[in-house]
C-alpha atoms as a PDB file:
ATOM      1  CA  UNK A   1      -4.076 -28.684 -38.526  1.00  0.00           C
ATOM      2  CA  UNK A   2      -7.096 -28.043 -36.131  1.00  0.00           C
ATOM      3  CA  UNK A   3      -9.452 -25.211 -37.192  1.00  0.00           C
ATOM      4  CA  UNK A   4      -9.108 -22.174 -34.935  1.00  0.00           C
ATOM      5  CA  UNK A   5     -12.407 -21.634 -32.526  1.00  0.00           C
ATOM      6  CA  UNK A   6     -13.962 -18.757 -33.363  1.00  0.00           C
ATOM      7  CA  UNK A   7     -17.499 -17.646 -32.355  1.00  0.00           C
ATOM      8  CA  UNK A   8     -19.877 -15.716 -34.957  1.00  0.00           C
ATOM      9  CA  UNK A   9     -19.791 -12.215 -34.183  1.00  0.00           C
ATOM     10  CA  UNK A  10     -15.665 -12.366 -34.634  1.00  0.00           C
ATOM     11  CA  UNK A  11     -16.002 -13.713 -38.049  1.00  0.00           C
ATOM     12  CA  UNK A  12     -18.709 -10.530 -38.683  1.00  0.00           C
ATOM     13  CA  UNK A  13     -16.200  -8.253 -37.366  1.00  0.00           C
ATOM     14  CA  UNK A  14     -13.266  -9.257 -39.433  1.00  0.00           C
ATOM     15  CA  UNK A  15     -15.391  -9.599 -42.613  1.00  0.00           C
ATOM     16  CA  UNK A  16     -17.149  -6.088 -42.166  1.00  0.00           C
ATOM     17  CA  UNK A  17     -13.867  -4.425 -42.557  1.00  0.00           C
ATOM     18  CA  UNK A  18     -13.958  -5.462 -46.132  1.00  0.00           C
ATOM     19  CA  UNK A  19     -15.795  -2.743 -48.300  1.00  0.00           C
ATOM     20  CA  UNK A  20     -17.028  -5.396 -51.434  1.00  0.00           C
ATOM     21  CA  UNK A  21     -18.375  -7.532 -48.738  1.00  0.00           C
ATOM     22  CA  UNK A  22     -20.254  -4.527 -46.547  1.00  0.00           C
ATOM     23  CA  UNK A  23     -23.138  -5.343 -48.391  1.00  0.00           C
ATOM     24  CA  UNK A  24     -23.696  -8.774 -48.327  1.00  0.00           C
ATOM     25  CA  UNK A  25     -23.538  -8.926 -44.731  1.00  0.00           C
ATOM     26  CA  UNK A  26     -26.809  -8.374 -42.757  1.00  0.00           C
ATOM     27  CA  UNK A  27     -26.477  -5.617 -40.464  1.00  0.00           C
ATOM     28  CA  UNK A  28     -25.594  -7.484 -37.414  1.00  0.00           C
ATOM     29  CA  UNK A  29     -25.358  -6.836 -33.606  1.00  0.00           C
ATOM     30  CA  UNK A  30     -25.117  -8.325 -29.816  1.00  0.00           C
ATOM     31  CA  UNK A  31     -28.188  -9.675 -28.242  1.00  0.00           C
ATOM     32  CA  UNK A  32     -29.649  -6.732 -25.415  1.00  0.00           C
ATOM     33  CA  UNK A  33     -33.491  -5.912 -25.114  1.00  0.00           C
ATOM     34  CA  UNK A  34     -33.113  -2.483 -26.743  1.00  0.00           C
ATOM     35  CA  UNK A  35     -31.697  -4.146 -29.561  1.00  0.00           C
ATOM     36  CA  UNK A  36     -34.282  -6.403 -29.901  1.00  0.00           C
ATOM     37  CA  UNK A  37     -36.786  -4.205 -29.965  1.00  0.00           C
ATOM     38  CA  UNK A  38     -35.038  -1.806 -31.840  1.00  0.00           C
ATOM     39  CA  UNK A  39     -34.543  -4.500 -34.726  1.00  0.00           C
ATOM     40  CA  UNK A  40     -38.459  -5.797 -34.320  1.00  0.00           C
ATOM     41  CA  UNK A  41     -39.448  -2.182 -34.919  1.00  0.00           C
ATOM     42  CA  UNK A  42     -37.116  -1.489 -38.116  1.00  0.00           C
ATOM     43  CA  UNK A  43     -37.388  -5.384 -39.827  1.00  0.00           C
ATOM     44  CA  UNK A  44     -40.735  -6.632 -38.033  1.00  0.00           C
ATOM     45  CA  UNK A  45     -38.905 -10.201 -38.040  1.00  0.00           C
ATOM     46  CA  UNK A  46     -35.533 -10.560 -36.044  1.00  0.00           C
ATOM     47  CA  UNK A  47     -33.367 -13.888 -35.646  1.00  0.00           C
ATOM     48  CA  UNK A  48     -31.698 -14.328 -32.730  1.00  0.00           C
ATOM     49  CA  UNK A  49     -28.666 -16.905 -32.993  1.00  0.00           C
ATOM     50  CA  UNK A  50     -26.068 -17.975 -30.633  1.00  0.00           C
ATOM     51  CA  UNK A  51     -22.172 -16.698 -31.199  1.00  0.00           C
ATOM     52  CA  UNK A  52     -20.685 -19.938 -30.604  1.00  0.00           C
ATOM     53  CA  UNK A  53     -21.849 -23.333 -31.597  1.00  0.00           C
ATOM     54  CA  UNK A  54     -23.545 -24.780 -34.849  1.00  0.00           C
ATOM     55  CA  UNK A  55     -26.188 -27.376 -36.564  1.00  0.00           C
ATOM     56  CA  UNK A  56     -28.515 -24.466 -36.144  1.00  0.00           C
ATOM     57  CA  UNK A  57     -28.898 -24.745 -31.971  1.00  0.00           C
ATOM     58  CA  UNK A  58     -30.640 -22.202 -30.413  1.00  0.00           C
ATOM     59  CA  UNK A  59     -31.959 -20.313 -33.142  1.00  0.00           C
ATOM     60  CA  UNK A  60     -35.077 -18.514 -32.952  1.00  0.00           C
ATOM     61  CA  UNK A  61     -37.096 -15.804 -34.761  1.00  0.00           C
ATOM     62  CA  UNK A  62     -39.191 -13.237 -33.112  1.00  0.00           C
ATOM     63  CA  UNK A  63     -41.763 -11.284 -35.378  1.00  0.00           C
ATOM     64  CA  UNK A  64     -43.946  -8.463 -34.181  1.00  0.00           C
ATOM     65  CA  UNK A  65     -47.691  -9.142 -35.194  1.00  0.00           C
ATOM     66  CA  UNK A  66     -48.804  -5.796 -33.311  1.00  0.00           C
ATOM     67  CA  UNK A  67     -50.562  -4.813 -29.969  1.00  0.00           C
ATOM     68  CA  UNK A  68     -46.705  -5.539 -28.264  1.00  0.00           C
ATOM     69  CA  UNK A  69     -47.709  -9.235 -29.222  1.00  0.00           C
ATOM     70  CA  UNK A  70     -44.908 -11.432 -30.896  1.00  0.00           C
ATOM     71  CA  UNK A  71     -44.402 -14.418 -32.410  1.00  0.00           C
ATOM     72  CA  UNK A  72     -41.673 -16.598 -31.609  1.00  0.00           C
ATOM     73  CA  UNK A  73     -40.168 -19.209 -33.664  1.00  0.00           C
ATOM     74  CA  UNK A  74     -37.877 -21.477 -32.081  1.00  0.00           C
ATOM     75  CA  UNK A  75     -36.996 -25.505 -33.552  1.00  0.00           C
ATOM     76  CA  UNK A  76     -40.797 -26.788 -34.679  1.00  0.00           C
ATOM     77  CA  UNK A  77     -42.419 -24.915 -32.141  1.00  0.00           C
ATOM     78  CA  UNK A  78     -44.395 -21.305 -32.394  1.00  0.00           C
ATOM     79  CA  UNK A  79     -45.610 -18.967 -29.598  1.00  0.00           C
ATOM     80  CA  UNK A  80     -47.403 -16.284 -29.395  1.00  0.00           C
ATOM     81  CA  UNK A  81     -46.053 -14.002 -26.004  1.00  0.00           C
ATOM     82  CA  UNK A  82     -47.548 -10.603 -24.758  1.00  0.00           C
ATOM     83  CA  UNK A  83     -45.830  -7.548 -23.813  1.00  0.00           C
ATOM     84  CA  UNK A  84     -42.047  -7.157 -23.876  1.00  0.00           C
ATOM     85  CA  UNK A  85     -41.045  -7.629 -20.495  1.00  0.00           C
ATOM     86  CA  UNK A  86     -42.352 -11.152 -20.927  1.00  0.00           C
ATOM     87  CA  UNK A  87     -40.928 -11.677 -24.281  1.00  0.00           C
ATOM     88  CA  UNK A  88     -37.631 -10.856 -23.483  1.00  0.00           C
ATOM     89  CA  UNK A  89     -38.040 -13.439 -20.232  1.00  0.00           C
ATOM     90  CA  UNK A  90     -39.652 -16.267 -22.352  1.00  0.00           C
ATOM     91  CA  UNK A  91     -36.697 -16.077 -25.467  1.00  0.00           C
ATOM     92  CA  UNK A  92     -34.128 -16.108 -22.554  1.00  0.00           C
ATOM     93  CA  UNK A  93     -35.640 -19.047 -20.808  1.00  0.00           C
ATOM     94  CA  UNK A  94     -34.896 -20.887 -24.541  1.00  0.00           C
ATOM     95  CA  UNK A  95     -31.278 -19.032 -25.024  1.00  0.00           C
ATOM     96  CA  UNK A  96     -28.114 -21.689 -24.845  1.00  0.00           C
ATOM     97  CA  UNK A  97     -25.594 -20.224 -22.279  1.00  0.00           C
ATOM     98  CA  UNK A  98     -23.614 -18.446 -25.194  1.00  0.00           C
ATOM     99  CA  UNK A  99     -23.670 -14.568 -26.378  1.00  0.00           C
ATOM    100  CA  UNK A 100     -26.779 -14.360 -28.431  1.00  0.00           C
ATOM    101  CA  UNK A 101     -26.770 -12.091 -31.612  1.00  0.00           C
ATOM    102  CA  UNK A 102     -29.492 -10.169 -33.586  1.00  0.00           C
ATOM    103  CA  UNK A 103     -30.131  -9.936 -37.391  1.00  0.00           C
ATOM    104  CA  UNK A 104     -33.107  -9.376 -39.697  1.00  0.00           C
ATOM    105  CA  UNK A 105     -34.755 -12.390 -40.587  1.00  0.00           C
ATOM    106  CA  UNK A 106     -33.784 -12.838 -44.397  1.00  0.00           C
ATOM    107  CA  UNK A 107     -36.800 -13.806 -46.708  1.00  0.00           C
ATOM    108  CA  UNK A 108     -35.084 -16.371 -48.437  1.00  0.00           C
ATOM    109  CA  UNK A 109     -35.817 -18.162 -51.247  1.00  0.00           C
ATOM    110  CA  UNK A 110     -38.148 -20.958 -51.030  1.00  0.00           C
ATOM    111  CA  UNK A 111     -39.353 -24.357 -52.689  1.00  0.00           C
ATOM    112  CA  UNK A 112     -42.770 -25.501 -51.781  1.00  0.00           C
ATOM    113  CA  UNK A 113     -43.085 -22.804 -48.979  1.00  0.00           C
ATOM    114  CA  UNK A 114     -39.382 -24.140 -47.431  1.00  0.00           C
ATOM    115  CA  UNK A 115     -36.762 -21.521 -47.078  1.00  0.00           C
ATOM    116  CA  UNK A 116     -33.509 -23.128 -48.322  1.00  0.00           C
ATOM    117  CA  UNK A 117     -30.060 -21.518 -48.090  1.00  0.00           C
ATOM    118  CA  UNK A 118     -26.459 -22.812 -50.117  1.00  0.00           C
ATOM    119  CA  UNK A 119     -23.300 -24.222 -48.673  1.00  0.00           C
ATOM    120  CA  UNK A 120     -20.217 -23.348 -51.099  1.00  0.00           C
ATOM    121  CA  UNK A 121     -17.106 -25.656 -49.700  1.00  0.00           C
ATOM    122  CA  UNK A 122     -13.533 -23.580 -49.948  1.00  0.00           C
ATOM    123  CA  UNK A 123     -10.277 -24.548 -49.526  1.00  0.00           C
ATOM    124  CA  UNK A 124      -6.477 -24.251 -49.694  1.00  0.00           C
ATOM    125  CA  UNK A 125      -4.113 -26.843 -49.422  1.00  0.00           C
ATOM    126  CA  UNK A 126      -1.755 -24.589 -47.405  1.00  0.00           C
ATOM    127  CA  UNK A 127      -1.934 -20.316 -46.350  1.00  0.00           C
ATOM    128  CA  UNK A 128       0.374 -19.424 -49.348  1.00  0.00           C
ATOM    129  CA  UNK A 129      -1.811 -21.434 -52.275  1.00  0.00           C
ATOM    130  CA  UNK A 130      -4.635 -19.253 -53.273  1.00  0.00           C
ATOM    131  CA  UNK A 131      -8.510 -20.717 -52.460  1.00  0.00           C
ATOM    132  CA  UNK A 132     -10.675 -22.914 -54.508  1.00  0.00           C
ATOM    133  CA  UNK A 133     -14.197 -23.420 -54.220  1.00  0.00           C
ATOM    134  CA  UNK A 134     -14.400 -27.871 -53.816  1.00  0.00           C
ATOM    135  CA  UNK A 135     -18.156 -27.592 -54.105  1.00  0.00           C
ATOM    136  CA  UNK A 136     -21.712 -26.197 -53.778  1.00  0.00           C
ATOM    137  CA  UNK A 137     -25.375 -27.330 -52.878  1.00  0.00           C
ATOM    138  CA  UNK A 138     -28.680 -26.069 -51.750  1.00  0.00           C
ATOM    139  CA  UNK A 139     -29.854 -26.906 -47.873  1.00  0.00           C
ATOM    140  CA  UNK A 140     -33.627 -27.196 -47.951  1.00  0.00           C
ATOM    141  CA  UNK A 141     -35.355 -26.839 -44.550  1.00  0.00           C
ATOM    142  CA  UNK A 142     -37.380 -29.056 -43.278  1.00  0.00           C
ATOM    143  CA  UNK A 143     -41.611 -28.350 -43.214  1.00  0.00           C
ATOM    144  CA  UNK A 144     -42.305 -26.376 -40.064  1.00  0.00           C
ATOM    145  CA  UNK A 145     -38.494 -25.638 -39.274  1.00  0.00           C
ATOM    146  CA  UNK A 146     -36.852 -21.742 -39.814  1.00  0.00           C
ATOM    147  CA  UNK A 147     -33.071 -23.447 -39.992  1.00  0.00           C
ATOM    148  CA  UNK A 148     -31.772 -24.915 -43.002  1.00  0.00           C
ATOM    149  CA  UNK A 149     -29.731 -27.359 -40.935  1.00  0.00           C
ATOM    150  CA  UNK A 150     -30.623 -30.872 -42.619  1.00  0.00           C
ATOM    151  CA  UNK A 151     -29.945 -33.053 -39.476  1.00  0.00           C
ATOM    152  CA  UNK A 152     -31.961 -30.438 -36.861  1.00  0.00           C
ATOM    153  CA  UNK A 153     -35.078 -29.922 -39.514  1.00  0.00           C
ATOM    154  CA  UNK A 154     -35.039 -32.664 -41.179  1.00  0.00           C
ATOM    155  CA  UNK A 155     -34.295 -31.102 -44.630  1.00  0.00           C
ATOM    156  CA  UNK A 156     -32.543 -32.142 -47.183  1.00  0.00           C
ATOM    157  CA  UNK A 157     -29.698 -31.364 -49.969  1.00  0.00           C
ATOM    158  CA  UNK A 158     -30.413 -30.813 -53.715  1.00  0.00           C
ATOM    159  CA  UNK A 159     -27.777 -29.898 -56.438  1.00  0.00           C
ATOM    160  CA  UNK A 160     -27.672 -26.003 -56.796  1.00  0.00           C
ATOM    161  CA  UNK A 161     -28.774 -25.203 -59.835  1.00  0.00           C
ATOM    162  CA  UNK A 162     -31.658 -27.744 -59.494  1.00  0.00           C
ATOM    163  CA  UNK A 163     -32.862 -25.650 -56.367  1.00  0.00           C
ATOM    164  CA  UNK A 164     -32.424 -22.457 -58.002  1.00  0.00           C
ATOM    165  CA  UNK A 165     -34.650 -23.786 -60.805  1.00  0.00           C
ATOM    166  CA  UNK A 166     -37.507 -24.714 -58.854  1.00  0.00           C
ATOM    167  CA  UNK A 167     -37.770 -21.516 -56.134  1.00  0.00           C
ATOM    168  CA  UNK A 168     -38.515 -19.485 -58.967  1.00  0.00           C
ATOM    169  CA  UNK A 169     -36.231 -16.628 -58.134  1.00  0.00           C
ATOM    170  CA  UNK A 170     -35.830 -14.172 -61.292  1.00  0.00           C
ATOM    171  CA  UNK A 171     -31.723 -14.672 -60.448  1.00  0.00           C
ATOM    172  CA  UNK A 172     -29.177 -12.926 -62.369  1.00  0.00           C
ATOM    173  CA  UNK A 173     -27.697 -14.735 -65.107  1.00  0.00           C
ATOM    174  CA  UNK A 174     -24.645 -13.885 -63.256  1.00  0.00           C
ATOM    175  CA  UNK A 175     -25.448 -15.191 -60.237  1.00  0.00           C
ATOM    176  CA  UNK A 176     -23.017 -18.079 -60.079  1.00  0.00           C
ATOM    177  CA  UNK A 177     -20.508 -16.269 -60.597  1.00  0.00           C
ATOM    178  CA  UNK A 178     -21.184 -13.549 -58.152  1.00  0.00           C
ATOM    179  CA  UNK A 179     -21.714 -16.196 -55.751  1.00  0.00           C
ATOM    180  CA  UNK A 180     -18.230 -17.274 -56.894  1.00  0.00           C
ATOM    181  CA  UNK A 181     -16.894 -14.324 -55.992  1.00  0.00           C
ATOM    182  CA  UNK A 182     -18.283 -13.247 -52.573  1.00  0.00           C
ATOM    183  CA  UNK A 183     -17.357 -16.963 -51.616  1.00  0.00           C
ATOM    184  CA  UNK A 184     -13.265 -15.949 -52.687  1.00  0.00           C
ATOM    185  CA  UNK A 185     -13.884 -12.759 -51.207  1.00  0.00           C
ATOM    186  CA  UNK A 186     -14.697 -14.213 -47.426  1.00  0.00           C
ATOM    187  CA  UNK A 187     -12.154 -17.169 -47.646  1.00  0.00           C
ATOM    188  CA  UNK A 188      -9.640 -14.338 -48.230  1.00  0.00           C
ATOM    189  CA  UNK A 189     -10.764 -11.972 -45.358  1.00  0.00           C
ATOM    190  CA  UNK A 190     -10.720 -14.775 -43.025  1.00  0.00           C
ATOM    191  CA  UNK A 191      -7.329 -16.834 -44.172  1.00  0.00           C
ATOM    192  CA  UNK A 192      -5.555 -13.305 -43.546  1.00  0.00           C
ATOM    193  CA  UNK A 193      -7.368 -12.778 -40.212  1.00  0.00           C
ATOM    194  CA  UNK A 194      -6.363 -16.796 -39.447  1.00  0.00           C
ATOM    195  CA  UNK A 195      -3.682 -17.873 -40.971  1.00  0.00           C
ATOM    196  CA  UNK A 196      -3.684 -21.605 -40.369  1.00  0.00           C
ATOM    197  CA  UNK A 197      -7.167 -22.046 -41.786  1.00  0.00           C
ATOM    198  CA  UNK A 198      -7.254 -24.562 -44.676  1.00  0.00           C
ATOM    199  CA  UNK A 199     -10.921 -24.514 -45.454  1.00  0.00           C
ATOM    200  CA  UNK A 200     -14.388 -22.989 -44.528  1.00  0.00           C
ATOM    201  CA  UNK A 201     -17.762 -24.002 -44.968  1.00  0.00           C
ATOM    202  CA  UNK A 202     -19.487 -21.147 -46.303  1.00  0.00           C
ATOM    203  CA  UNK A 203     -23.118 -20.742 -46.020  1.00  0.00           C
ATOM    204  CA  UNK A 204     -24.495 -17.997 -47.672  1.00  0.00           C
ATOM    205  CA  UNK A 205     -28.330 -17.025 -48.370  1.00  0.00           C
ATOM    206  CA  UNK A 206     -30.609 -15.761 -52.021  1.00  0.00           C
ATOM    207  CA  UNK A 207     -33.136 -13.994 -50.968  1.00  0.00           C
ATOM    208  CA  UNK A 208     -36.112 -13.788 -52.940  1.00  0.00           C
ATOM    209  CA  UNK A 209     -35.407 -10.897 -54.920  1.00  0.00           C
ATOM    210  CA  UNK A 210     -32.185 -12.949 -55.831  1.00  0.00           C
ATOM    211  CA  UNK A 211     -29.866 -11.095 -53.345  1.00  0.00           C
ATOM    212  CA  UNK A 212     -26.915 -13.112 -51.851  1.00  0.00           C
ATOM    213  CA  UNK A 213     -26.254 -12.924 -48.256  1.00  0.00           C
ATOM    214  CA  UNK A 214     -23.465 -14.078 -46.305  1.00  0.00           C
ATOM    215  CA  UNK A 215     -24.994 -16.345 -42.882  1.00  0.00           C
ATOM    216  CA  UNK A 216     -22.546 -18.269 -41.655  1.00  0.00           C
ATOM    217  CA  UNK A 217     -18.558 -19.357 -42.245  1.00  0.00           C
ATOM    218  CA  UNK A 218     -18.057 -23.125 -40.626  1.00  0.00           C
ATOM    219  CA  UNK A 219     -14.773 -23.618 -39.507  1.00  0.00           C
ATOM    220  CA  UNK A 220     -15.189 -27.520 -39.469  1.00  0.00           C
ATOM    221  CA  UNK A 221     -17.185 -27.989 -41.979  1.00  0.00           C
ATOM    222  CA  UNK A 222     -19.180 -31.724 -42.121  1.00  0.00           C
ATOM    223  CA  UNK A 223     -18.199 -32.980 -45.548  1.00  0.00           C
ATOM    224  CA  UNK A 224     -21.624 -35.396 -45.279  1.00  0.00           C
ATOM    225  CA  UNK A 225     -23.730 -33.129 -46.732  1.00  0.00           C
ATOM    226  CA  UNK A 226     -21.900 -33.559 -50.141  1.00  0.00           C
ATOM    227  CA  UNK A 227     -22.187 -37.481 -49.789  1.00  0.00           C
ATOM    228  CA  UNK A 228     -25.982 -37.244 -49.473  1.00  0.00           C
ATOM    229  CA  UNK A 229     -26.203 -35.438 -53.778  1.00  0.00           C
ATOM    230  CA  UNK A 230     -26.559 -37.884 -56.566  1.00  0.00           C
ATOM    231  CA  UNK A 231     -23.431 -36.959 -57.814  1.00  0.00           C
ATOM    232  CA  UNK A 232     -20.227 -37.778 -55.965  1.00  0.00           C
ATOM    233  CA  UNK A 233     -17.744 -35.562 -57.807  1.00  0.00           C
ATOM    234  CA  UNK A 234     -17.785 -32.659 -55.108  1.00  0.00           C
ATOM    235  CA  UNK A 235     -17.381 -35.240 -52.167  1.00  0.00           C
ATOM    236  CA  UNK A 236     -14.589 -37.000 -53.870  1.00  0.00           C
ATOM    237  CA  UNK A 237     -12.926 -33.680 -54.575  1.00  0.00           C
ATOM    238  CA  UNK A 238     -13.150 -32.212 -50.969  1.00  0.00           C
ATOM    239  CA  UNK A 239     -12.379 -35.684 -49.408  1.00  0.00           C
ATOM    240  CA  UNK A 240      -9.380 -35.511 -52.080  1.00  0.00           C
ATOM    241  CA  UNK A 241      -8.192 -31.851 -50.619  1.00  0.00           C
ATOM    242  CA  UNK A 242      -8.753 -32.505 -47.056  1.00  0.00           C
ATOM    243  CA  UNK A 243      -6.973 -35.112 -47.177  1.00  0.00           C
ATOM    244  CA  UNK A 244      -3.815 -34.034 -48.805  1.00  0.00           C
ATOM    245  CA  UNK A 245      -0.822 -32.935 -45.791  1.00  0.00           C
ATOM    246  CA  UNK A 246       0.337 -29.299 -45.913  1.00  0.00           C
ATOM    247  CA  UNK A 247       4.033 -28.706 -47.320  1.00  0.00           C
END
């Protein structure tokens, strides 16, 4: 059954409702100049990201570096802009015609100065089975790039733990399984809010303190990235579940 369409800042509605997963949700808002500079003033760094579409297009990052100078960050490319009036003029000349939201750019963790973020795969074989988590990995960005998309940067994919390993992060020794359980907790919010929904493509961020934070929930979910790990078993399995007919 095709996935339902739904942009980003419906998904952050829905899933704000739920108190356990309040806090794993960066505070989150529409695109409008006061909001901008409202969010460069209390976080310094602000991502800006489109409500529709995926694959990371149209993402930027906008960082005040003082004298109402700021940095923006947008694919490979950096520029410095002065005053507001012009920055608000130059990030619209690079917005994609969609609604454009605002969050706090998330120091996440990092290997060899790369930010990387994790992709948890969960799914049901119908909306009255409960959810299972198929599989897990760790997006590395590529040099130069603020998205963890592989395909736009130019990253690549590394087993989970392996990543956590080498970025160093002093991580709870419960970690996995609070990642476990945040991943169950937004497959649950959102199969309620759509019912037909069969499986979601979670990506979800560690910060460098070791914090989780919930990015992004993919609807139709690319199943490729799993292909690209040394081991198979998590592509075989989601292949396996996808693949299966509802009853």
């Amino acid at each position: 059954m095709k996935a339902p369409n739904v942009g980003k800042w419906s998904k952050h509605q829905k899933l704000s409702k739920d108190e356990f997963l309040q806090s794993y949700l960066p505070p989150t808002t529409p695109f409008s100049p006061d909001s901008l500079w409202e969010y460069a003033e209390n976080y310094k760094s602000v991502i800006l990201k489109p409500s529709g579409g995926g694959g990371g297009a149209g993402i930027m990052k906008l960082t005040s570096i003082g004298d109402e100078q700021y940095l923006v960050h947008a694919g490979p490319s950096k520029r410095v802009v002065h005053g507001k009036e012009e920055t608000v003029a130059y990030i619209r000349s690079l917005f994609r015609p969609k609604t454009y939201l605002l969050q706090p750019h998330l120091s996440l963790g990092r290997i060899s100065g790369r930010p990387f973020d994790i992709r948890v795969m969960v799914q049901r074989q119908k909306s009255t089975e409960p959810w299972i988590i198929t599989g897990w990995l760790a997006k590395l960005a590529g040099p130069g790039y603020v998205v963890t998309n592989v395909a736009r940067s130019r990253g690549k994919v590394l087993p989970l733990r392996k990543a956590i390993a080498e970025s160093k992060i002093a991580c709870s020794p419960h970690l996995l399984q609070e990642l476990r359980q945040v991943s169950f907790a937004i497959a649950r919010r959102l199969g309620r809010a759509y019912p037909n929904l069969r499986e979601v493509g979670l990506d979800l961020g560690l910060d460098q303190q070791g914090k989780i934070w919930f990015i992004e929930a993919n609807f139709r979910p690319a199943i490729s990235l799993f292909q690209k790990l040394p081991d198979k078993s998590f592509y075989r399995r989601i292949k396996a579940l996808r693949s299966q007919p509802t009853r």
